[in-house]
N, C-alpha and C. Protein backbone atom coordinates (compact mmCIF):
# COMPACT_ATOMS: atom_id res chain seq x y z
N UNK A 1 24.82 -38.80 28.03
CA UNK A 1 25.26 -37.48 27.63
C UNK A 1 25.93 -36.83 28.84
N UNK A 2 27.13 -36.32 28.84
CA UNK A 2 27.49 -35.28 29.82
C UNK A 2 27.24 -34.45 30.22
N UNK A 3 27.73 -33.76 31.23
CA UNK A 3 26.38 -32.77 31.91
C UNK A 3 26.59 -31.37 31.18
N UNK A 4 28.18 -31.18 30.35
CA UNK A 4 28.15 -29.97 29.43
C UNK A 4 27.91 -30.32 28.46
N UNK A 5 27.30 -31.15 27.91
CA UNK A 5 26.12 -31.69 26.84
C UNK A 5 25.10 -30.97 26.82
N UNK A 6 24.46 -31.33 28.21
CA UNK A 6 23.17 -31.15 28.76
C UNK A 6 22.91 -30.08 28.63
N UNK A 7 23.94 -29.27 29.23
CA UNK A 7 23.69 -27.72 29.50
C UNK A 7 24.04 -26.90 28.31
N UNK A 8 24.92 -27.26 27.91
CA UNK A 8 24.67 -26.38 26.16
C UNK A 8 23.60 -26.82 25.90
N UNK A 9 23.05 -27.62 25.43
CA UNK A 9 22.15 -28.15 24.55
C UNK A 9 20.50 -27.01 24.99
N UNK A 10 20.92 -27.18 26.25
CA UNK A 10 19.89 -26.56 27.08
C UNK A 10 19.49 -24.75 26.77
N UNK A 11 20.99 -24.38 26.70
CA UNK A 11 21.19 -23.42 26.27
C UNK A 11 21.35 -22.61 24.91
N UNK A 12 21.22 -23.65 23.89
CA UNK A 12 20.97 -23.73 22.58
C UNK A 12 19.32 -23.82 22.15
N UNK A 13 18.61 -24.48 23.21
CA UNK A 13 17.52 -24.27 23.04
C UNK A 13 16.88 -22.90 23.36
N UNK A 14 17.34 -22.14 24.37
CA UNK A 14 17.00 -21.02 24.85
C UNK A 14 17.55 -20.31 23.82
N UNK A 15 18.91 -19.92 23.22
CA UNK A 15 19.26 -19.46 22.30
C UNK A 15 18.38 -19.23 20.99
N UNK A 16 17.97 -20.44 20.88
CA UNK A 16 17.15 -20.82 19.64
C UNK A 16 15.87 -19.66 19.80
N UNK A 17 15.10 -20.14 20.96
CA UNK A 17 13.88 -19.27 21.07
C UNK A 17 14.22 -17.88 20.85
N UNK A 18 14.77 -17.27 21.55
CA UNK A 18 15.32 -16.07 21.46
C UNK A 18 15.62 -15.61 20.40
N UNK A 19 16.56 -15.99 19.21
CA UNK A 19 16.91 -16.11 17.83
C UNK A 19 15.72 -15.99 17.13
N UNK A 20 14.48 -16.86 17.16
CA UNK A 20 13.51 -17.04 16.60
C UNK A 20 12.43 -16.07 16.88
N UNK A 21 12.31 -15.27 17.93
CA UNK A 21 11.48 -14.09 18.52
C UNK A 21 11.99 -12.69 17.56
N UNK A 22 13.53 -12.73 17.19
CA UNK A 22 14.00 -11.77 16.93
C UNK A 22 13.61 -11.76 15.27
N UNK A 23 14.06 -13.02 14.65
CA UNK A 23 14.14 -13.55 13.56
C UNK A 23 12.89 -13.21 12.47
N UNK A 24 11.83 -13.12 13.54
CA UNK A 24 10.67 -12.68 13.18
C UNK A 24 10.39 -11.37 12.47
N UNK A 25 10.60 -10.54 12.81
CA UNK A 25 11.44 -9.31 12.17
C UNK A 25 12.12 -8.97 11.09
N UNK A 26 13.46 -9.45 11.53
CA UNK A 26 14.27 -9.48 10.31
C UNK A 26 13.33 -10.12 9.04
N UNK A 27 12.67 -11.41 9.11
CA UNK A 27 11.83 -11.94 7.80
C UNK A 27 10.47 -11.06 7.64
N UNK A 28 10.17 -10.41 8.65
CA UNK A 28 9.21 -9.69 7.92
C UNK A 28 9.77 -8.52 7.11
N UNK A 29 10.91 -7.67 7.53
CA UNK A 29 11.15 -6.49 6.83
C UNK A 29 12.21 -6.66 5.78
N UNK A 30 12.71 -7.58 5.71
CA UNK A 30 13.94 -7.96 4.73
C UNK A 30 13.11 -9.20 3.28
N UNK A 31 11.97 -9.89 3.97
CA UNK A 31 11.77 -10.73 3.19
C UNK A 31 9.85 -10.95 2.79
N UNK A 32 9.04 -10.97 3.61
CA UNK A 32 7.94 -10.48 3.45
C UNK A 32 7.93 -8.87 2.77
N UNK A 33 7.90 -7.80 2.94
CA UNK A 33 7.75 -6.71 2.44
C UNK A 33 7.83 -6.49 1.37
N UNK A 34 9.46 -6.66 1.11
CA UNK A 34 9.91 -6.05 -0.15
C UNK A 34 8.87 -7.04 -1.63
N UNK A 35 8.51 -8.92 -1.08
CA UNK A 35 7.67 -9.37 -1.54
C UNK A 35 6.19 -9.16 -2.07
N UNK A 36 5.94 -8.32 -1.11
CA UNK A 36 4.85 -8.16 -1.49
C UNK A 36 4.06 -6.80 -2.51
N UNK A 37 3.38 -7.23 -3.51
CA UNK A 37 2.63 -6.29 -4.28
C UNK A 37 2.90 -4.90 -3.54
N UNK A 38 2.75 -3.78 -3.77
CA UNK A 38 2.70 -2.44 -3.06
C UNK A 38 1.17 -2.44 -3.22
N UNK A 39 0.18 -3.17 -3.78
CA UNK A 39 -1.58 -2.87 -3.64
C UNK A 39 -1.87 -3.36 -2.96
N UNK A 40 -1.35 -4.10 -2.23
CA UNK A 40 -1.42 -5.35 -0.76
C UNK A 40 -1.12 -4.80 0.67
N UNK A 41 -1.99 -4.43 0.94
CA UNK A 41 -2.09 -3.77 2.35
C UNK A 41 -1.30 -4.65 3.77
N UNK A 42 -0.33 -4.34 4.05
CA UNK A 42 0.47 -5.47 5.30
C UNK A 42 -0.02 -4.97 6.64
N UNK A 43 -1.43 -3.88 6.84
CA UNK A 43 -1.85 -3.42 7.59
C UNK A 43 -3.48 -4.36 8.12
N UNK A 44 -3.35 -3.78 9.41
CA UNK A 44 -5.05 -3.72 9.74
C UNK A 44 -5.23 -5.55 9.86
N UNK A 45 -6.46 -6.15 10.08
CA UNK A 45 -6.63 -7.79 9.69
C UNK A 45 -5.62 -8.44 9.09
N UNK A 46 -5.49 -7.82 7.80
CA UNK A 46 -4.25 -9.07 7.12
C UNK A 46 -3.08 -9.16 7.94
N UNK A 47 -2.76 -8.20 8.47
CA UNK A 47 -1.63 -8.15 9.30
C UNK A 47 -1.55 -9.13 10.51
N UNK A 48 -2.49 -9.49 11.31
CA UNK A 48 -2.78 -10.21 12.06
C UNK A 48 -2.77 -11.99 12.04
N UNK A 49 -3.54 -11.73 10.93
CA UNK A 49 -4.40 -12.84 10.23
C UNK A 49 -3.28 -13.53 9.38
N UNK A 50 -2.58 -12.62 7.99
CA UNK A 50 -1.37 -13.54 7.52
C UNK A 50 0.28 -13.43 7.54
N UNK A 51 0.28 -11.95 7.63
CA UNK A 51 1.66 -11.32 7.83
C UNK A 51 2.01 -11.79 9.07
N UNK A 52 1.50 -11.77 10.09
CA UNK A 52 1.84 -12.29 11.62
C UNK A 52 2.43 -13.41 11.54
N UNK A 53 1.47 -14.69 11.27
CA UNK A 53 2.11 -16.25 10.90
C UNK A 53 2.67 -16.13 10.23
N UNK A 54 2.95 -15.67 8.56
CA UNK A 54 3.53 -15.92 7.95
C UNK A 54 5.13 -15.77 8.21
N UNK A 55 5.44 -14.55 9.07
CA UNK A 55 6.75 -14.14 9.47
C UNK A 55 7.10 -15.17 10.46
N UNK A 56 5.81 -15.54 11.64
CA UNK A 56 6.63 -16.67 12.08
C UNK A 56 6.78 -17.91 12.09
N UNK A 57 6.13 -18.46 11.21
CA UNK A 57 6.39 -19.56 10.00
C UNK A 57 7.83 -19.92 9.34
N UNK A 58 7.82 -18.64 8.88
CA UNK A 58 9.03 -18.81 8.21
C UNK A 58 11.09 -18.69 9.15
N UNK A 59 10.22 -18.18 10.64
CA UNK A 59 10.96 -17.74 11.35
C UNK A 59 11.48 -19.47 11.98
N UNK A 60 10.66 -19.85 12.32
CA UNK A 60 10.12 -21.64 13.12
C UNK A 60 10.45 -22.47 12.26
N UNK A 61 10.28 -22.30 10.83
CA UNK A 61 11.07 -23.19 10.34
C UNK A 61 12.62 -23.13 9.87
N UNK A 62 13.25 -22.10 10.24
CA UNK A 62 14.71 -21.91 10.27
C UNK A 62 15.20 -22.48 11.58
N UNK A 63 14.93 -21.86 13.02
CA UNK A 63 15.27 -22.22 14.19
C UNK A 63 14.30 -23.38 14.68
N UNK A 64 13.14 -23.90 14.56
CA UNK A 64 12.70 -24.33 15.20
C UNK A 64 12.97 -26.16 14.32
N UNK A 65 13.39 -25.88 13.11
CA UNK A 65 13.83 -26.86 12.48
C UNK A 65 15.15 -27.65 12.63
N UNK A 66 15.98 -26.59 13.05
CA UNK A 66 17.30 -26.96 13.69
C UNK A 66 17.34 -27.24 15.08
N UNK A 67 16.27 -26.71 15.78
CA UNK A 67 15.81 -27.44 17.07
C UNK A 67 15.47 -28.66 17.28
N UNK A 68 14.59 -28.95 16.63
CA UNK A 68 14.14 -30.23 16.59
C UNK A 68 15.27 -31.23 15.95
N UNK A 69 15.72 -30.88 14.54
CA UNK A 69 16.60 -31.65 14.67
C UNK A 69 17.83 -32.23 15.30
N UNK A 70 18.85 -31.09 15.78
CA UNK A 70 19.39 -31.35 16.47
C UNK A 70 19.60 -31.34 18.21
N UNK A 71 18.47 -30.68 18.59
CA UNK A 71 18.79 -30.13 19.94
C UNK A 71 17.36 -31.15 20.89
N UNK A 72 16.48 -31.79 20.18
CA UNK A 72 15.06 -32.15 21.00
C UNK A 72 14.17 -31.33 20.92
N UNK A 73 13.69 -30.66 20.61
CA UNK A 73 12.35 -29.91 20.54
C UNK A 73 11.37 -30.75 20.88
N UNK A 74 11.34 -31.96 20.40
CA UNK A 74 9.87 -32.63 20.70
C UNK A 74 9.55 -32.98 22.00
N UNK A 75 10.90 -32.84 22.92
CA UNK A 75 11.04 -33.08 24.05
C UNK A 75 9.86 -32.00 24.63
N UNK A 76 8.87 -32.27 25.25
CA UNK A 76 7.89 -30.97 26.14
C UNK A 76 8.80 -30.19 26.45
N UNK A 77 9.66 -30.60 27.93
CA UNK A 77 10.63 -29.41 28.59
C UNK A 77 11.52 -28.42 27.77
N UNK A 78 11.67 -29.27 26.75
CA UNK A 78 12.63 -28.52 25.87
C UNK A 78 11.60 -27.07 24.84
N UNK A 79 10.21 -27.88 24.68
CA UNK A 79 9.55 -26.83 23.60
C UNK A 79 8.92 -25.92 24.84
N UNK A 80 9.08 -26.34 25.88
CA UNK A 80 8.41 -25.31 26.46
C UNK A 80 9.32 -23.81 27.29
N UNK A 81 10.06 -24.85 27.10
CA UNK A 81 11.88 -23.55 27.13
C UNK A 81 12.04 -22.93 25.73
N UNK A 82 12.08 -23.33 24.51
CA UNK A 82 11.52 -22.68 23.80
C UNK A 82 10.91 -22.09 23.52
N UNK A 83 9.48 -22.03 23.51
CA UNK A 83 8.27 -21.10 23.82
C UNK A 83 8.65 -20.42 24.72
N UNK A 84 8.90 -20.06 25.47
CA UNK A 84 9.25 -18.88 26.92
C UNK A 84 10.26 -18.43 26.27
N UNK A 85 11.08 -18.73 26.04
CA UNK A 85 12.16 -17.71 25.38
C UNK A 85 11.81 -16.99 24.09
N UNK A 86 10.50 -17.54 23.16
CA UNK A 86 10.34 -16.60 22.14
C UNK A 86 9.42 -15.78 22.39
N UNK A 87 8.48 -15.94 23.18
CA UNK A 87 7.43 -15.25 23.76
C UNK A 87 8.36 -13.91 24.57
N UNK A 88 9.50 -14.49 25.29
CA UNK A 88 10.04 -13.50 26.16
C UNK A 88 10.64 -12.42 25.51
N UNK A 89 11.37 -12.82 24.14
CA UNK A 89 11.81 -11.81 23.05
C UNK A 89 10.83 -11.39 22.94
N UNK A 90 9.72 -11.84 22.26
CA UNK A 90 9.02 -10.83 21.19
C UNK A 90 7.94 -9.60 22.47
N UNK A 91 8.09 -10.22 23.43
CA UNK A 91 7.22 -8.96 24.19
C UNK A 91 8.47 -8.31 25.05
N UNK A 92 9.36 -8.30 25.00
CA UNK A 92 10.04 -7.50 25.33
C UNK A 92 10.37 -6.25 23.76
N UNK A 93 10.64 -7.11 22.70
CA UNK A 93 10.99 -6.22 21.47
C UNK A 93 9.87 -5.57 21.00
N UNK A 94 8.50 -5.84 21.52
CA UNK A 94 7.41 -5.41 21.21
C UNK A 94 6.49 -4.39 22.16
N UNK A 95 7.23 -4.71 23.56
CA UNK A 95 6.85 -3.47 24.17
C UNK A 95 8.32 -2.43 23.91
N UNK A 96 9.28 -2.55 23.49
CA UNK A 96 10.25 -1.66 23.19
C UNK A 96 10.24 -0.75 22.35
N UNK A 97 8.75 -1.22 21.30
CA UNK A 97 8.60 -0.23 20.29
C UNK A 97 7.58 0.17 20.22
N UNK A 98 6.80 0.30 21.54
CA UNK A 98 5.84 0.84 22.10
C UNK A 98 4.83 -0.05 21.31
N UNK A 99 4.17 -1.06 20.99
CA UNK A 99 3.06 -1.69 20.63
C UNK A 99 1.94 -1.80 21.96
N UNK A 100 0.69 -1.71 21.56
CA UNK A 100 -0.55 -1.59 21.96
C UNK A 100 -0.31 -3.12 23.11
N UNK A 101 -0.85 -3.13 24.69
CA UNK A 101 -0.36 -4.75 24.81
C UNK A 101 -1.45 -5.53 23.72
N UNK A 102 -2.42 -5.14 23.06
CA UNK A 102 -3.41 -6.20 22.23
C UNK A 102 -2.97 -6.22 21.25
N UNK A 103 -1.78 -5.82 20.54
CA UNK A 103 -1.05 -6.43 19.62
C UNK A 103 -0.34 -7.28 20.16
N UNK A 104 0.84 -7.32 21.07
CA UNK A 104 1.90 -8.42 22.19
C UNK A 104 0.85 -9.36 22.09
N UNK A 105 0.06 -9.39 22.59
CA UNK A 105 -0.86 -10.24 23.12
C UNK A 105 -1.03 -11.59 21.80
N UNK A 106 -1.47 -10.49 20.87
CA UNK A 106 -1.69 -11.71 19.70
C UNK A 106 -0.56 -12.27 19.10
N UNK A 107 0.12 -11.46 19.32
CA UNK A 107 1.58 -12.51 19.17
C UNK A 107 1.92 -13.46 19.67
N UNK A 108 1.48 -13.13 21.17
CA UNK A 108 1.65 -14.19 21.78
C UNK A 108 0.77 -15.63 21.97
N UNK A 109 -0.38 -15.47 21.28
CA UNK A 109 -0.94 -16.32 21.21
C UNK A 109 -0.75 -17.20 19.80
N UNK A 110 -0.48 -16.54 18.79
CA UNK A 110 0.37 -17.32 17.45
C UNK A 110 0.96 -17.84 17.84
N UNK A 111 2.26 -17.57 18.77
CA UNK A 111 3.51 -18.44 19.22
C UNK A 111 3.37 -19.57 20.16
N UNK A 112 2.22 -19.10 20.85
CA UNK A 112 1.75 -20.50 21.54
C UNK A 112 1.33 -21.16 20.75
N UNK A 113 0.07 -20.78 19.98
CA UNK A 113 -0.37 -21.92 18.85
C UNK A 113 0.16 -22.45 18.26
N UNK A 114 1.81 -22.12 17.51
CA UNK A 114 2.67 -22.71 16.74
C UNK A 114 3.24 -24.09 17.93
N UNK A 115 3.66 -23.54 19.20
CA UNK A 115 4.03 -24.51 19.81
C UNK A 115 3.29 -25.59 20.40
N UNK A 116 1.79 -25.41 20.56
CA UNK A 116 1.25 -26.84 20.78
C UNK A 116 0.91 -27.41 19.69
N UNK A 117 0.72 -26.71 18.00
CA UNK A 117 0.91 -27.79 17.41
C UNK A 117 2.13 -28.55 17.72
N UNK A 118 3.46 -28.02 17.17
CA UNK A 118 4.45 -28.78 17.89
C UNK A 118 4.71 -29.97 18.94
N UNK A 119 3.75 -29.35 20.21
CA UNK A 119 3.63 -30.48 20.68
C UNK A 119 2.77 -31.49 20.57
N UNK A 120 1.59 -31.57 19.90
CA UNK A 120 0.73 -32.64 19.41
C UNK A 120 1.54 -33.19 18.38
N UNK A 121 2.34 -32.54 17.52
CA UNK A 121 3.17 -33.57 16.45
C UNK A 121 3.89 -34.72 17.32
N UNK A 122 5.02 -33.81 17.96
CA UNK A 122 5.59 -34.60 19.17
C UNK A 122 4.96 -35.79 19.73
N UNK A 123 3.77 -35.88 20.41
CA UNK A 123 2.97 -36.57 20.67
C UNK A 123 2.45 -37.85 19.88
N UNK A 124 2.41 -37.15 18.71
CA UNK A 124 1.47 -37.73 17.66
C UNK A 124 2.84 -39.42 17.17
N UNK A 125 3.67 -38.18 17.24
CA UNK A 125 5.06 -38.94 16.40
C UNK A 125 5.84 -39.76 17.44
N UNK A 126 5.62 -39.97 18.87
CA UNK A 126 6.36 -40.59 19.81
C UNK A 126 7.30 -40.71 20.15
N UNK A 127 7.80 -41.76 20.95
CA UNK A 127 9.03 -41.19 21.58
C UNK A 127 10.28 -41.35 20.76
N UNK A 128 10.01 -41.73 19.35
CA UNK A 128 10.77 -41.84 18.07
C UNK A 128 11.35 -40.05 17.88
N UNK A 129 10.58 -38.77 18.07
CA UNK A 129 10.46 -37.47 17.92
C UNK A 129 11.19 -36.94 18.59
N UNK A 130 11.65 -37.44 20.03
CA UNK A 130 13.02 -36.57 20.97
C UNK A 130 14.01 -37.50 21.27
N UNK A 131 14.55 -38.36 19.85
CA UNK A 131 15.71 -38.94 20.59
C UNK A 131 16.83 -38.36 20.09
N UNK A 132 17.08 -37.25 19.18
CA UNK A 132 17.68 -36.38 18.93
C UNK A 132 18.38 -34.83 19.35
N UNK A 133 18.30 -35.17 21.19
CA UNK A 133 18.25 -34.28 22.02
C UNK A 133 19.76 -33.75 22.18
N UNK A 134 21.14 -34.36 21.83
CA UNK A 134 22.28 -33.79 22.12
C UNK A 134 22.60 -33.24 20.75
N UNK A 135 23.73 -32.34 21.56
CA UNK A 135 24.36 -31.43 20.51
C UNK A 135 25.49 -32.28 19.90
């Protein structure tokens, strides 16, 4: 691969995370909400517990699907440039709108959790899982 291969690709991954921190959002208020019952509380525990993942679930499998497929995700260096870049969005967009840090916080620990599953798949699935690393 060439080295402006490399470095887009590199930068597509960072892109990605970033995209996917934001993305989170947009699917909760455009696509979770309007979904849900109005007797269904998106507050308090559930909020934590399913609205949280669920938004970034659905966020990870838009970007983090096109990551992996085309860019390496399964690659560690690559998911872990990933992870830092969505972690870095969402607590920046989350202290921007003044959130408690023990809300950030649990965000940030969803997003890690999403990414070491990730990397145990990776793992699991071998070195068959990052040979899909150029753009």
């Amino acid at each position: 691969m060439t080295e402006a291969k490399v470095i887009l690709s590199w930068l597509a991954i960072a892109a990605a995370g970033l995209i996917n921190g934001v993305l989170e959002d947009i699917i909760f208020f455009s696509v979770i909400v309007p979904s849900v019952p109005m007797s269904v509380d998106l507050t308090g525990d559930m909020f934590w517990f399913v609205t949280v993942p669920m938004a970034q679930l659905l966020a990870l499998a838009v970007t983090g699907g096109f990551a992996w497929c085309f860019l390496g995700l399964a690659q560690i260096p690559r998911l872990v440039t990933f992870w830092f870049c969505w972690i870095l969005a969402r607590i920046i967009f989350l202290l921007q709108v003044h959130n408690p840090i023990e809300d950030v916080a649990i965000c940030v620990l969803w997003a890690t959790f999403w990414c070491i599953l990730i990397g145990v798949f990776a793992k699991i699935k071998g070195p068959a899982a990052g040979q899909r690393g150029d753009i």
